[in-house]
C-alpha atoms as a PDB file:
ATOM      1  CA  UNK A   1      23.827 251.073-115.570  1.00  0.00           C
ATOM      2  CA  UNK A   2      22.548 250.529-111.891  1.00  0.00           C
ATOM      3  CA  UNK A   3      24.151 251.785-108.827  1.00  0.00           C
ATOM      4  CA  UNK A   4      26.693 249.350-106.929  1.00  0.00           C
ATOM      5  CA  UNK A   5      25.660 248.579-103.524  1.00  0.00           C
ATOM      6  CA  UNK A   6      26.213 250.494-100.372  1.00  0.00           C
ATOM      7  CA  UNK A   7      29.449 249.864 -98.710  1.00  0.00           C
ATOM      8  CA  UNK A   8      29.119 247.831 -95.365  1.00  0.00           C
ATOM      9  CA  UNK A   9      29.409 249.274 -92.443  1.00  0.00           C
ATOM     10  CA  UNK A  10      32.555 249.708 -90.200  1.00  0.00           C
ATOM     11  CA  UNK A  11      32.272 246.955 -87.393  1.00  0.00           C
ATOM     12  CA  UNK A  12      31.549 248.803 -84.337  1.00  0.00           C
ATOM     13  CA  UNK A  13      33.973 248.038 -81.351  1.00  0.00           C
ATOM     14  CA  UNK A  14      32.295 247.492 -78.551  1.00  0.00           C
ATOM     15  CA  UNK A  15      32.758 250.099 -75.493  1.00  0.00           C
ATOM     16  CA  UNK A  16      35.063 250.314 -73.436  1.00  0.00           C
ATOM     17  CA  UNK A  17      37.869 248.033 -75.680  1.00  0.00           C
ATOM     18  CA  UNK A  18      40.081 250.986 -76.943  1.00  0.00           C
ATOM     19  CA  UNK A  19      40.687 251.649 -73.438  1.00  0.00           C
ATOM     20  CA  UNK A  20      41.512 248.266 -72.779  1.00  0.00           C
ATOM     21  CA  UNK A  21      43.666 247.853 -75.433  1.00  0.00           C
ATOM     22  CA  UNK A  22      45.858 251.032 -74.950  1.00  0.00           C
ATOM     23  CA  UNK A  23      46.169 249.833 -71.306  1.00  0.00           C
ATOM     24  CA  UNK A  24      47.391 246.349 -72.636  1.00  0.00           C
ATOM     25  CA  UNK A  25      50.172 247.885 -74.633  1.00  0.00           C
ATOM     26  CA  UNK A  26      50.882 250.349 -72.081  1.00  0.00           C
ATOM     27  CA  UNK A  27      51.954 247.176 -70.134  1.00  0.00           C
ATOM     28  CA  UNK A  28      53.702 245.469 -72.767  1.00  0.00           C
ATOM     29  CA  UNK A  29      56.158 248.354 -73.128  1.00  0.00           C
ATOM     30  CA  UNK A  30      56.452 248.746 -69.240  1.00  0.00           C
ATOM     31  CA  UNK A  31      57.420 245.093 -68.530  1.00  0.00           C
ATOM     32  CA  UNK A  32      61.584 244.830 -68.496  1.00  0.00           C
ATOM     33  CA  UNK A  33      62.922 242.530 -71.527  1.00  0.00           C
ATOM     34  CA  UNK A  34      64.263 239.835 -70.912  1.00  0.00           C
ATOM     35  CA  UNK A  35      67.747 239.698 -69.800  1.00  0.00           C
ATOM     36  CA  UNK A  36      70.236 238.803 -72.419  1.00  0.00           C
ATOM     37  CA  UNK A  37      72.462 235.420 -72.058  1.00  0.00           C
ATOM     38  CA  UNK A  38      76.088 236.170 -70.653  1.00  0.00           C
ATOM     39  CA  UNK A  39      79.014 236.832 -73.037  1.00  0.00           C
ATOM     40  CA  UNK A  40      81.427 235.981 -70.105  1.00  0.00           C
ATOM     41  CA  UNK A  41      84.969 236.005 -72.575  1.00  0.00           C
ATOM     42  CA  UNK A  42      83.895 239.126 -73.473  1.00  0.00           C
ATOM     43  CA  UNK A  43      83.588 240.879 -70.173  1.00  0.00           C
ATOM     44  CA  UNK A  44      87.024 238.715 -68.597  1.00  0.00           C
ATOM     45  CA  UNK A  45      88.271 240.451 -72.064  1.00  0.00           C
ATOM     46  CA  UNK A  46      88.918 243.476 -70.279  1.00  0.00           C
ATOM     47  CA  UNK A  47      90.677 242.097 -67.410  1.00  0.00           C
ATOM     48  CA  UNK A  48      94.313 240.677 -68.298  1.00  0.00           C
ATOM     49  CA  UNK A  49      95.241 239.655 -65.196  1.00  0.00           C
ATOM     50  CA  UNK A  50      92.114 236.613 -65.901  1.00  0.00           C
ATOM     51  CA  UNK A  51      92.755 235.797 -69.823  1.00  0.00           C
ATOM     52  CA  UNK A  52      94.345 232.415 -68.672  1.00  0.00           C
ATOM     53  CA  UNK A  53      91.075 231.790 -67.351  1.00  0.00           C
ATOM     54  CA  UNK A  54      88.950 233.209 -70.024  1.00  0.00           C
ATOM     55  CA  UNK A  55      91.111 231.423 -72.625  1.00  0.00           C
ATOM     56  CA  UNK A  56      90.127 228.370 -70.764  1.00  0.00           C
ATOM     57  CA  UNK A  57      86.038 229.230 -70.791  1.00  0.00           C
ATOM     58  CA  UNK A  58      86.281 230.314 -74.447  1.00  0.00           C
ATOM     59  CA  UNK A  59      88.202 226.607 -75.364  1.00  0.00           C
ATOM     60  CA  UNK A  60      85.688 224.742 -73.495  1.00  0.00           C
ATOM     61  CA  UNK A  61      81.723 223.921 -73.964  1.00  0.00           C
ATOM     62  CA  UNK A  62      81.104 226.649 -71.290  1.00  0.00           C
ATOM     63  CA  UNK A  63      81.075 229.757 -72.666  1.00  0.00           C
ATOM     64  CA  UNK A  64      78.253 228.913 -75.550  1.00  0.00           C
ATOM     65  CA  UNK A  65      76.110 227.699 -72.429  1.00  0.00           C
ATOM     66  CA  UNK A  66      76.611 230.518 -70.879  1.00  0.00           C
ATOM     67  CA  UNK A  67      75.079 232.453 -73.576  1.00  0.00           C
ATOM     68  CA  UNK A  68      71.435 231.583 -73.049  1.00  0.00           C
ATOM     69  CA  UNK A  69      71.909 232.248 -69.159  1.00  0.00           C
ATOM     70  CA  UNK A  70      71.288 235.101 -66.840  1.00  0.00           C
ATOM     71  CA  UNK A  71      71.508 236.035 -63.084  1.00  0.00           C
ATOM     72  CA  UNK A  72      74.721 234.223 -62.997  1.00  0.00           C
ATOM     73  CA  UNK A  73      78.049 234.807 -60.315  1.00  0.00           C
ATOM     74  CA  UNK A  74      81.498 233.698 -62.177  1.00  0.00           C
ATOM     75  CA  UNK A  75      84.461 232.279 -60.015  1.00  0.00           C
ATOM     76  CA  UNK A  76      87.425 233.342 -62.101  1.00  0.00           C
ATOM     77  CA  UNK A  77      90.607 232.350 -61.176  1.00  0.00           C
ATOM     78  CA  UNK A  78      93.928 234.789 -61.448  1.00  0.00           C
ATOM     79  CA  UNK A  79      96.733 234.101 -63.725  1.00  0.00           C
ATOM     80  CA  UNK A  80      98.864 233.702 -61.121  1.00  0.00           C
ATOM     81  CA  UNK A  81      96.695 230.861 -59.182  1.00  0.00           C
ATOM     82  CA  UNK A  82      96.220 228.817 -61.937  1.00  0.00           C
ATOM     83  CA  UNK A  83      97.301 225.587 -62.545  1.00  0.00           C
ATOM     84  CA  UNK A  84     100.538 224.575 -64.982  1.00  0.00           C
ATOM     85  CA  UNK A  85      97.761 222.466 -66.866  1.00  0.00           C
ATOM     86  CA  UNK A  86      94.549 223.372 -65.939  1.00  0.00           C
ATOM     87  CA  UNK A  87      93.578 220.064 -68.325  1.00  0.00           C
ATOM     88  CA  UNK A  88      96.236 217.585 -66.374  1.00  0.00           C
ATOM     89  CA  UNK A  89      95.455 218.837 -62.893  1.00  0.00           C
ATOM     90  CA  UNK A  90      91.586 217.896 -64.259  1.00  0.00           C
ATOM     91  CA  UNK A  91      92.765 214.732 -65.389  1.00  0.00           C
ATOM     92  CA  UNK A  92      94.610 213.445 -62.350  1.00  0.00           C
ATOM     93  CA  UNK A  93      91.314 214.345 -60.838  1.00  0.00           C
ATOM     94  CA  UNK A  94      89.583 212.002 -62.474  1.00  0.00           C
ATOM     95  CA  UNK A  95      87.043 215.051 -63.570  1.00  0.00           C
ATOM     96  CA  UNK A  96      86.367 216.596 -66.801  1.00  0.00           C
ATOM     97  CA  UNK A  97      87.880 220.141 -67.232  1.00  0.00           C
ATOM     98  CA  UNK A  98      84.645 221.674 -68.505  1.00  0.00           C
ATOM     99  CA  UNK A  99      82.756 219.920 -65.374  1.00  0.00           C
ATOM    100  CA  UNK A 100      85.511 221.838 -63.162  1.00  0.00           C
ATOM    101  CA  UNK A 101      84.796 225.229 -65.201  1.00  0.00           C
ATOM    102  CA  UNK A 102      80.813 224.701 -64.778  1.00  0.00           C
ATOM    103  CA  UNK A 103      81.458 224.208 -61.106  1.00  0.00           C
ATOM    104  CA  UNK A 104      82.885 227.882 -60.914  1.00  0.00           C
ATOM    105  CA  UNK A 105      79.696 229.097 -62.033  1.00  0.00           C
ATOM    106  CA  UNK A 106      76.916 229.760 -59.669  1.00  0.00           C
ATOM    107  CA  UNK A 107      73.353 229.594 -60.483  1.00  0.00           C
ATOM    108  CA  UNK A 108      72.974 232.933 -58.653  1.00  0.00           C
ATOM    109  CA  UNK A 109      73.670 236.632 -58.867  1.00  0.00           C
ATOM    110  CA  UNK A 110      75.665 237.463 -55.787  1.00  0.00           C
ATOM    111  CA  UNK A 111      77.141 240.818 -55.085  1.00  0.00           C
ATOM    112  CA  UNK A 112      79.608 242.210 -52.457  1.00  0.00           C
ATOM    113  CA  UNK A 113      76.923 243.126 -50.548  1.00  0.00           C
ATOM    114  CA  UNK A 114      75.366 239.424 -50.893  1.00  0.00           C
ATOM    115  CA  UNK A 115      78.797 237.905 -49.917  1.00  0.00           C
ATOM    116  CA  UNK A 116      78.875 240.372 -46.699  1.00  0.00           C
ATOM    117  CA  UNK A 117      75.612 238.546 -45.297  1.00  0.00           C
ATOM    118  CA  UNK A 118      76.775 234.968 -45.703  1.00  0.00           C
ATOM    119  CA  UNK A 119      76.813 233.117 -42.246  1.00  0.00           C
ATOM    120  CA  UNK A 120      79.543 231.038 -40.413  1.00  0.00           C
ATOM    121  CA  UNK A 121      77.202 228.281 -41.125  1.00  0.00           C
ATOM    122  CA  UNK A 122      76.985 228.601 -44.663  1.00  0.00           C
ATOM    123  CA  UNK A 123      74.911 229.109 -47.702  1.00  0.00           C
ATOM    124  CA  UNK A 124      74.225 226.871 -50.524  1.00  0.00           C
ATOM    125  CA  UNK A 125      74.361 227.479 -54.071  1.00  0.00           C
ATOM    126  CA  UNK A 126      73.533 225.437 -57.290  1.00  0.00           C
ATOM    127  CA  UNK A 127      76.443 225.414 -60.099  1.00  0.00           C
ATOM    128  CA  UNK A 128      76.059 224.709 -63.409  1.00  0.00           C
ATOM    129  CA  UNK A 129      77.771 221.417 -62.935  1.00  0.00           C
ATOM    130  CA  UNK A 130      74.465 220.363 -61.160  1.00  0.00           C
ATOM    131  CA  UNK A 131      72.940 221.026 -64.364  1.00  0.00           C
ATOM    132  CA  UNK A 132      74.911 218.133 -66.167  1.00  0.00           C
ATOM    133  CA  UNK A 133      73.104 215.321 -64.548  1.00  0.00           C
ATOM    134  CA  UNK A 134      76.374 214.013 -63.269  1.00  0.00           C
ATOM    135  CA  UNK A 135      76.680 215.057 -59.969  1.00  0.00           C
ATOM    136  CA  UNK A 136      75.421 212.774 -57.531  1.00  0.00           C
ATOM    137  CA  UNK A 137      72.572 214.289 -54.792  1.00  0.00           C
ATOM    138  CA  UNK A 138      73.476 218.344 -54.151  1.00  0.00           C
ATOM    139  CA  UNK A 139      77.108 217.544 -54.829  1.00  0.00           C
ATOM    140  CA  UNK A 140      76.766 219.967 -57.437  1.00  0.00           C
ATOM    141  CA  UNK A 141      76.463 222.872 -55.248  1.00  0.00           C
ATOM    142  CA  UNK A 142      78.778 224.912 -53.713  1.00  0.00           C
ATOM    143  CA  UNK A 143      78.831 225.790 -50.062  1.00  0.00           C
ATOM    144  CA  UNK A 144      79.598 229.321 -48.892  1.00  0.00           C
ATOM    145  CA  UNK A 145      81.235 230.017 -45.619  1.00  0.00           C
ATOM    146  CA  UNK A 146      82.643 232.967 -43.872  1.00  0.00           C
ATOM    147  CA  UNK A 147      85.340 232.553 -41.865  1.00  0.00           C
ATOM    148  CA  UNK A 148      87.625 234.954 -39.366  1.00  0.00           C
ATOM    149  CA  UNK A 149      89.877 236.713 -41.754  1.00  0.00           C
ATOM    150  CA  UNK A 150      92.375 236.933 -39.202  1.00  0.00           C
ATOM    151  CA  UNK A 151      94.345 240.227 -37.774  1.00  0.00           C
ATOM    152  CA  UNK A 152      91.772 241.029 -34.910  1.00  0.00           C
ATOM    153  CA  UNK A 153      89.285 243.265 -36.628  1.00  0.00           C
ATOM    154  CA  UNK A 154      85.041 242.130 -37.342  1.00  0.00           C
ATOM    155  CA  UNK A 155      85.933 241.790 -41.181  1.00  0.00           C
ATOM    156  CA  UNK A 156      85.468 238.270 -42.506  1.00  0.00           C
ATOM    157  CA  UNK A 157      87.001 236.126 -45.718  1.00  0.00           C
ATOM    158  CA  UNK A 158      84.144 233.685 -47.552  1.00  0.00           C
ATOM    159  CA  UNK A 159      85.463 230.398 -48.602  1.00  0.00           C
ATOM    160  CA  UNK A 160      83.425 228.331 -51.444  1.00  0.00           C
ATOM    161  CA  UNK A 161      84.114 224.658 -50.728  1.00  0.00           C
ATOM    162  CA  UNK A 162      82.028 221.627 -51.608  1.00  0.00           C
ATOM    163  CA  UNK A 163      79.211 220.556 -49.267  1.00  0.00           C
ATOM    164  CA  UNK A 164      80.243 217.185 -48.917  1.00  0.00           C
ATOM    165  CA  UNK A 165      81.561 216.198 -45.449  1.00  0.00           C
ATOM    166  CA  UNK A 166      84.713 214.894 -46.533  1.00  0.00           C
ATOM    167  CA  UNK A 167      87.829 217.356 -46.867  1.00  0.00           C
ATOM    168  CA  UNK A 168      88.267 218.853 -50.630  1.00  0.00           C
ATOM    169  CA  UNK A 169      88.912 221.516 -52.799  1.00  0.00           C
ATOM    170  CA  UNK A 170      88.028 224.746 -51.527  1.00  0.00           C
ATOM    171  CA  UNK A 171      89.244 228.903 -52.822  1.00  0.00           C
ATOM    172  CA  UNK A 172      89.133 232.056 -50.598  1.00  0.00           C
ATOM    173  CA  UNK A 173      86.588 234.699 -52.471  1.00  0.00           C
ATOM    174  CA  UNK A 174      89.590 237.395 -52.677  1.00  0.00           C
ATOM    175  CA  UNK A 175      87.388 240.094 -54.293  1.00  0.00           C
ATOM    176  CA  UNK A 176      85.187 241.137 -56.593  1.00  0.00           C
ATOM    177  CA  UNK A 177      86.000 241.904 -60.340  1.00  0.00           C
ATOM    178  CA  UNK A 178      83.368 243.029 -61.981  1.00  0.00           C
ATOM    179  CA  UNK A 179      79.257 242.868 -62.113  1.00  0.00           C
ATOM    180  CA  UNK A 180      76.396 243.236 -64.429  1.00  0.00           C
ATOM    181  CA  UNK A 181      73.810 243.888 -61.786  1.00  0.00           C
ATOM    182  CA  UNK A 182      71.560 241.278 -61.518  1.00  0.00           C
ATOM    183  CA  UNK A 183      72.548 239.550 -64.703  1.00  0.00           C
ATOM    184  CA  UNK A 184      76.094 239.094 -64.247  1.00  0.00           C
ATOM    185  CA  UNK A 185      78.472 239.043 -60.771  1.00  0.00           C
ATOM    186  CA  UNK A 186      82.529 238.249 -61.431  1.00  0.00           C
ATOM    187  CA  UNK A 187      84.375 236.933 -58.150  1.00  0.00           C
ATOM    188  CA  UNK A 188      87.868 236.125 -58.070  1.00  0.00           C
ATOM    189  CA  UNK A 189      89.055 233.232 -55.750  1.00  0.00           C
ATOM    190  CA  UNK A 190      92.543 231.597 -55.015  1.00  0.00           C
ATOM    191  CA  UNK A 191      92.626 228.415 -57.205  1.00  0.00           C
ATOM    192  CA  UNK A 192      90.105 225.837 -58.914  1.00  0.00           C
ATOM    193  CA  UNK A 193      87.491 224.154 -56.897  1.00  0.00           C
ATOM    194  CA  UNK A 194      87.485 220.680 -57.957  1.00  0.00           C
ATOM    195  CA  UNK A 195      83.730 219.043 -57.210  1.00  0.00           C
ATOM    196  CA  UNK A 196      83.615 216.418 -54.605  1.00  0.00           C
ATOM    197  CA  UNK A 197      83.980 212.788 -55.861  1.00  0.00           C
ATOM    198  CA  UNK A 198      87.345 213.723 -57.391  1.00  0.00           C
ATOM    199  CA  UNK A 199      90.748 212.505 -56.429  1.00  0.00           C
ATOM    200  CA  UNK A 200      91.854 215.903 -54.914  1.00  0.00           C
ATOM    201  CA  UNK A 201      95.193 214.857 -53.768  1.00  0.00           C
ATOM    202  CA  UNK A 202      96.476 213.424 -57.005  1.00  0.00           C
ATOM    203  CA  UNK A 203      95.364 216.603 -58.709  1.00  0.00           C
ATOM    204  CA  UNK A 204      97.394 218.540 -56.333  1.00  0.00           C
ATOM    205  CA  UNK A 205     100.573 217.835 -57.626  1.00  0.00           C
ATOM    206  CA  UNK A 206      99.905 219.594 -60.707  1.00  0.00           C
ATOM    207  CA  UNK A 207      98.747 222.629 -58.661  1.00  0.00           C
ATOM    208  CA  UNK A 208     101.290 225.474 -59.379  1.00  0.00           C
ATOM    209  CA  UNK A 209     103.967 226.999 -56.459  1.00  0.00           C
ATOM    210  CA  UNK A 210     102.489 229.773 -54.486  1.00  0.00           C
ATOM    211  CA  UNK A 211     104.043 232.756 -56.307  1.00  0.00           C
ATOM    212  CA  UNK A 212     104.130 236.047 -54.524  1.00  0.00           C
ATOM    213  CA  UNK A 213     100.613 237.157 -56.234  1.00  0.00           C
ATOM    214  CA  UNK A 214      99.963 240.729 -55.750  1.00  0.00           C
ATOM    215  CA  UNK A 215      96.093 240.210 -55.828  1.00  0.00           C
ATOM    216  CA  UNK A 216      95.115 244.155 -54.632  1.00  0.00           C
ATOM    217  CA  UNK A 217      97.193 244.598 -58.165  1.00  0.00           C
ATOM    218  CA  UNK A 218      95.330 241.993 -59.945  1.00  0.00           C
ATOM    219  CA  UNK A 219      92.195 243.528 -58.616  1.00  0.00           C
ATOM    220  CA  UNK A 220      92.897 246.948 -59.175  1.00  0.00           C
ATOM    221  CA  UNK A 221      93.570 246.399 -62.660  1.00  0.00           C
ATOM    222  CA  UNK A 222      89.685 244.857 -63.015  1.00  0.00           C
ATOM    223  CA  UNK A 223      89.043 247.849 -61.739  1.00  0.00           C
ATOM    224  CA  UNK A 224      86.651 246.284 -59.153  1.00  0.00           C
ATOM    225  CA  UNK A 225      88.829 246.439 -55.940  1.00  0.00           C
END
């Protein structure tokens, strides 16, 4: 019976690649992973004073898009400020409540800090209603402003209004919530911003009385105050 052959030979690598490759992986493990999409009905979960608003997210399209997006700043709207029917004062808008909801969600990751340097003249920012196709040029976008808060001291108030010319909805940034950083920033701001293009006036009447909200409550209890 004759021998079997000789085994082949290992293939040689050529020099220098081990190197190479442990450097490779040594990068792969120090890139940062992706960040995951917001669960934003979750995190307004832990804030009562904002389940009206979170109920509203959760019932609507918005929330599942929400979940493959990052670097995002949420406009929630207290209890309190809400409207009777968030879906009738939407209605006698003319707009879609969902298309409200998406424009309370900025394209953005702003902070306290972020809010602090906004200028008198404004600042831009892309919603997620300009994502829908629907909104007509930058209409989609909120515009930023700060304004004198009042009382005689430096501090300031930032107002989110539309960037159209023409008087509409606009909500006074009353605080911060909560925040993810970089991945998730919660605002909370006096009443819904209805895009421009909408009959604001005939949604008004659906707008609830002023109550005698105790915000630095509301905010205290999100623990972000």
């Amino acid at each position: 019976m004759g021998r079997g052959s000789p085994p082949a030979p290992a293939p040689r690598l050529a020099p220098g690649l081990p190197a190479l490759l442990a450097a490779a992986l040594l990068l792969l493990l120090l890139l940062p992973a992706p960040a995951a999409g917001v669960n934003v009905t979750a995190v307004l979960a832990a804030f009562p004073g904002f389940s009206d608003f979170a109920r509203l997210l959760a019932s609507s399209p918005v929330a599942a898009e929400l979940a493959g997006r990052s670097s995002l700043t949420l406009l929630a709207v207290p209890n309190a400020n809400l409207p009777r029917s968030p879906s009738a004062f939407a209605a006698a808008a003319g707009a879609d409540l969902a298309d409200v909801l998406r424009y309370h969600v900025l394209l953005e990751y702003l902070s306290p800090p972020d809010l602090a340097r906004v200028p008198a003249s404004g600042r831009l920012v892309t919603t997620l209603f300009q994502t829908t196709g629907r909104a007509p040029s930058d209409l989609g976008a909120v515009n930023l402003t700060a304004t004198a808060a009042g009382g005689g001291g430096s501090s300031s108030a930032v107002v989110v209004r539309s960037p159209s010319p023409s008087p509409g909805s606009n909500a006074t940034v009353l605080g911060a919530v909560t925040r993810e950083p970089y991945n998730l920033s919660v605002l909370a701001v006096g009443g819904l911003i209805v895009p421009s293009g909408f009959d604001i006036a005939a949604s008004g009447s659906e707008t609830r009385p002023s109550p005698a909200v105790n915000i630095t409550r509301v905010l205290t209890d999100a623990r972000g105050f």
